[in-house]
Protein backbone atom coordinates (compact mmCIF):
# COMPACT_ATOMS: atom_id res chain seq x y z
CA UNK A 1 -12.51 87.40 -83.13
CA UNK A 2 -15.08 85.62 -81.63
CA UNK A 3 -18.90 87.13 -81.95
CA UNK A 4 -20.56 87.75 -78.82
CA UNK A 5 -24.09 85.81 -78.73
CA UNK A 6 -26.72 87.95 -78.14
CA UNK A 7 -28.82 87.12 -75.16
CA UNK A 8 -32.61 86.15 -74.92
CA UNK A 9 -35.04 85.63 -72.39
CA UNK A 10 -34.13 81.82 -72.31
CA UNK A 11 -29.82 82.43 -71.80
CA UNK A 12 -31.49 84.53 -68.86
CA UNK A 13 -33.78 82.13 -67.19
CA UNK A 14 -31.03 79.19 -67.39
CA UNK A 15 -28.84 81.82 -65.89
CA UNK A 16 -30.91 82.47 -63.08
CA UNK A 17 -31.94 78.94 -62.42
CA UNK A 18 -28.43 77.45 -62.66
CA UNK A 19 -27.32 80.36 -60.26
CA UNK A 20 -29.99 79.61 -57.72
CA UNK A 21 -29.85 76.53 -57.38
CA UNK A 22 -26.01 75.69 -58.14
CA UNK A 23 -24.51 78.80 -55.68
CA UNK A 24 -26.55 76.84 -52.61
CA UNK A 25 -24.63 73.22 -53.76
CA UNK A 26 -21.13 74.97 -53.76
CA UNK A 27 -21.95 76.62 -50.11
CA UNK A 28 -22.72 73.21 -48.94
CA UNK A 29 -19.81 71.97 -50.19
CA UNK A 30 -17.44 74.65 -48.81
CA UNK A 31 -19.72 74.19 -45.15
CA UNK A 32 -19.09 70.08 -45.81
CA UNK A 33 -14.98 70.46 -45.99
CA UNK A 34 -14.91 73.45 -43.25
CA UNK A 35 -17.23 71.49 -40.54
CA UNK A 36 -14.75 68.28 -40.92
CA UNK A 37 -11.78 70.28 -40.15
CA UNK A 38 -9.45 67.62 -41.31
CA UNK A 39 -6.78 67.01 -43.96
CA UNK A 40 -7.67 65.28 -46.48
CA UNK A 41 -4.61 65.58 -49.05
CA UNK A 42 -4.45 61.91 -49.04
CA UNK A 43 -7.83 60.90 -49.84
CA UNK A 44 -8.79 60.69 -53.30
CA UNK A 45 -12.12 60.80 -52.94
CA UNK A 46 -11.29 64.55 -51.36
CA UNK A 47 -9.62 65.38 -54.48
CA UNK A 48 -12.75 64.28 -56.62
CA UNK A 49 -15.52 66.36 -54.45
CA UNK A 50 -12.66 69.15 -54.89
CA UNK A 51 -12.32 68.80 -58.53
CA UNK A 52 -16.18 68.74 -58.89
CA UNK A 53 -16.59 71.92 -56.63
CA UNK A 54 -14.20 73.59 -58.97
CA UNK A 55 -16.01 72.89 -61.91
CA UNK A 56 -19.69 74.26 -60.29
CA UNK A 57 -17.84 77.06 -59.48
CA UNK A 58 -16.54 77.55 -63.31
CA UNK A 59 -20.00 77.35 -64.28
CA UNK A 60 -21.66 79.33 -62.03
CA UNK A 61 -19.11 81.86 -62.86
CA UNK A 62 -20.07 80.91 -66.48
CA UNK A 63 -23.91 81.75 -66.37
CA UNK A 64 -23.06 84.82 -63.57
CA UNK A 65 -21.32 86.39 -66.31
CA UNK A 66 -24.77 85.99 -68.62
CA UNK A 67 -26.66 87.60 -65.94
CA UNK A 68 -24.17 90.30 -65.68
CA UNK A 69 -24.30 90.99 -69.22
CA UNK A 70 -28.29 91.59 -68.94
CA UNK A 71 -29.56 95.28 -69.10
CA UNK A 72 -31.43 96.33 -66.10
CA UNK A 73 -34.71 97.94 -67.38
CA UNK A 74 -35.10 94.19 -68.66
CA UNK A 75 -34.35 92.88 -64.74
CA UNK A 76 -36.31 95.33 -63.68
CA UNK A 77 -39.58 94.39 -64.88
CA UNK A 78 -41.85 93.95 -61.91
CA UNK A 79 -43.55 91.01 -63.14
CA UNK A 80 -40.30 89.59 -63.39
CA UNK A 81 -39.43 90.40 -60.21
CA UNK A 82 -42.46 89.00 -58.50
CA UNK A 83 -42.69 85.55 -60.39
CA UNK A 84 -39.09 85.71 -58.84
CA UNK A 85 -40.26 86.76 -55.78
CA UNK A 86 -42.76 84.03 -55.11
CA UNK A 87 -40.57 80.96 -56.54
CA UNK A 88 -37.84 82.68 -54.10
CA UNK A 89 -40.37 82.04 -51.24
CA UNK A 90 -41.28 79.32 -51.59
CA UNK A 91 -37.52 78.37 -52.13
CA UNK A 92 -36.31 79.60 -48.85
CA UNK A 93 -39.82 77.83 -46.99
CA UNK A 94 -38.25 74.75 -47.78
CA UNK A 95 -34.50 75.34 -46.94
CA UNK A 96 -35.57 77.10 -43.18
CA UNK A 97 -38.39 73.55 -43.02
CA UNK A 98 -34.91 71.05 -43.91
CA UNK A 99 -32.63 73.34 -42.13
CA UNK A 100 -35.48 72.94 -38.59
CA UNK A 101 -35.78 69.15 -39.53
CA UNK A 102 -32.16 68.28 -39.27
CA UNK A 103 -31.93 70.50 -36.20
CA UNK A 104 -35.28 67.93 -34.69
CA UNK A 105 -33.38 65.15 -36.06
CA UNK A 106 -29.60 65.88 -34.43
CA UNK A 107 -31.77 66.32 -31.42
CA UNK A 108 -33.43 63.27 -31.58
CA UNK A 109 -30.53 61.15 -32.16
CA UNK A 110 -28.10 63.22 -29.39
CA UNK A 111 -30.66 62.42 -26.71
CA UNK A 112 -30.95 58.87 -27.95
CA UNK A 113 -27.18 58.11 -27.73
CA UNK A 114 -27.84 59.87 -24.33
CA UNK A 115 -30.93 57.48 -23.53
CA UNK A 116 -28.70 54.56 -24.73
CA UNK A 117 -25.26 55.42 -22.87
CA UNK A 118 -27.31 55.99 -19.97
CA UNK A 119 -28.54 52.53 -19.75
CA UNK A 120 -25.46 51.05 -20.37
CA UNK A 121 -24.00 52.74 -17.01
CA UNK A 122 -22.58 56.05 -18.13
CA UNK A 123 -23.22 58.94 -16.11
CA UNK A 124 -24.12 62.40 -17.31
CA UNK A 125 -19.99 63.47 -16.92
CA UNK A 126 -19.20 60.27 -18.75
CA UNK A 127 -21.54 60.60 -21.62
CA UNK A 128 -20.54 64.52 -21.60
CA UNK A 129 -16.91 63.15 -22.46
CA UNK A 130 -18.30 61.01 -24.80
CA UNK A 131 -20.74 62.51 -27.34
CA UNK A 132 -19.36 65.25 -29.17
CA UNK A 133 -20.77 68.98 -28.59
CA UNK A 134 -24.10 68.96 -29.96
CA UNK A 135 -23.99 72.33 -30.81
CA UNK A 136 -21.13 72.37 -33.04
CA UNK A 137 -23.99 69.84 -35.25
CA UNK A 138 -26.21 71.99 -34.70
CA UNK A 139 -24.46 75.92 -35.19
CA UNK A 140 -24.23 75.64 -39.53
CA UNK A 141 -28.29 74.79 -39.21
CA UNK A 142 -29.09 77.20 -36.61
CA UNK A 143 -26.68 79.59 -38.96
CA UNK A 144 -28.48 79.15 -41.89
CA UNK A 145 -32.31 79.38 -40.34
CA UNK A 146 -30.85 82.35 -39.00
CA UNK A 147 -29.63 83.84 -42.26
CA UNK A 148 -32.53 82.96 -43.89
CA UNK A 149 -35.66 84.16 -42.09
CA UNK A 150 -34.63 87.46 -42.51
CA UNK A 151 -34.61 87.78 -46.34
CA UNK A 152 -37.75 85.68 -46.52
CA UNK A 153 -39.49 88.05 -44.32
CA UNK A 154 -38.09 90.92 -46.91
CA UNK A 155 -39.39 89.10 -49.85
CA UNK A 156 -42.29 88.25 -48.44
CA UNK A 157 -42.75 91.94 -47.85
CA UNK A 158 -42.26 92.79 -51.32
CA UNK A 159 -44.65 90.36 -52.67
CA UNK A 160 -47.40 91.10 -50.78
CA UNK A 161 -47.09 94.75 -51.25
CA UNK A 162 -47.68 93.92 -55.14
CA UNK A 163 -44.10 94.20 -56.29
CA UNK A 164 -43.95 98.13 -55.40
CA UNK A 165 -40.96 98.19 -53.09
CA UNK A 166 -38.23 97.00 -54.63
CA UNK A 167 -36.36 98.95 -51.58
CA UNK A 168 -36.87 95.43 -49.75
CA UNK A 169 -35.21 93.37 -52.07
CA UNK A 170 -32.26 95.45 -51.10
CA UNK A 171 -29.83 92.56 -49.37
CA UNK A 172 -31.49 89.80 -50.59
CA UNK A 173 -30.75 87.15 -53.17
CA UNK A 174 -33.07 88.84 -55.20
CA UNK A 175 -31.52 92.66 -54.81
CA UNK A 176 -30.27 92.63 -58.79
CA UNK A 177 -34.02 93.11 -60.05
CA UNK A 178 -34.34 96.62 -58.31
CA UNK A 179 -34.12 99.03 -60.80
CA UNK A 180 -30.96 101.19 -61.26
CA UNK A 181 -30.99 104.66 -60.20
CA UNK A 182 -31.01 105.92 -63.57
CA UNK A 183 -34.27 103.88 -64.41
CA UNK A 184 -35.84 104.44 -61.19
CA UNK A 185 -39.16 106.50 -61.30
């Protein structure tokens, strides 16, 4: 029978990075092969990106399990949880800033094809009928910014209230470093 390794602070940031940074590659992944909405049985280059997704998802189930194993006065630890806290921020800054940049940029280019159709003699009904719905480019981003915000407000809360509230961590990425019941005060 195989020993059990016993976990140290290292095995539990590795965890947590590969977990935070991993679980956002798989969603994009799952968002990549939904948005297409075609069948790509035949395509080998489907099968790889498939393959690969398979195996991020093995490991993320991997470290989950070493952040599962971790007792909770040791999560709990509100320096921890703020040094979490801020690195979440400024985390979730920079996915709403790409998220709003490729929302700018589909914009851009839509009313350029628009700009560009138009001088070659299309009318607005033409071009309609020609350029895809902008807003099914746009709905995953607009999705996300609108998933986002809201925990990023939350942490943000928690943060600047010195780490005292773990209440607002409470549906957030970040909701496994409030304390148990049991070890509440």
């Amino acid at each position: 029978m195989k020993e059990e390794k016993t976990l140290d602070r290292d095995d539990f940031n590795v965890a947590q990075r590969f977990v935070c940074h991993i679980g956002p590659v798989i969603a994009a992944l799952n968002g990549i092969t939904e948005e297409l909405e075609c069948n790509f049985a035949d395509d080998d280059a489907f099968a790889k990106i498939a393959g690969f997704q398979s195996w991020l998802e093995s490991e993320v189930e991997k470290h989950q399990s070493i952040l599962d194993r971790v007792p909770r006065p040791l999560i709990g630890q509100p320096s921890d949880a703020i040094s979490a806290a801020i690195a979440k921020v400024d985390k979730l800054k920079k996915e709403i800033f790409l998220h709003e940049w490729a929302l700018e940029n589909l914009a851009n280019i839509y009313g350029a094809n628009i700009e560009l159709l138009m001088h070659k003699g299309f009318s607005l009904f033409e071009i309609d009928g020609i350029l895809p719905d902008e807003s099914i480019q746009c709905a995953p981003h607009f999705d996300a910014v609108r998933e986002l915000k809201p925990e990023l407000e939350k942490i943000e809360q928690f943060v600047s209230g010195g780490g005292e509230n773990f209440e607002l961590l409470s549906g957030t990425s970040l909701a496994h470093f409030a304390p148990a019941p049991e070890f509440a005060e």
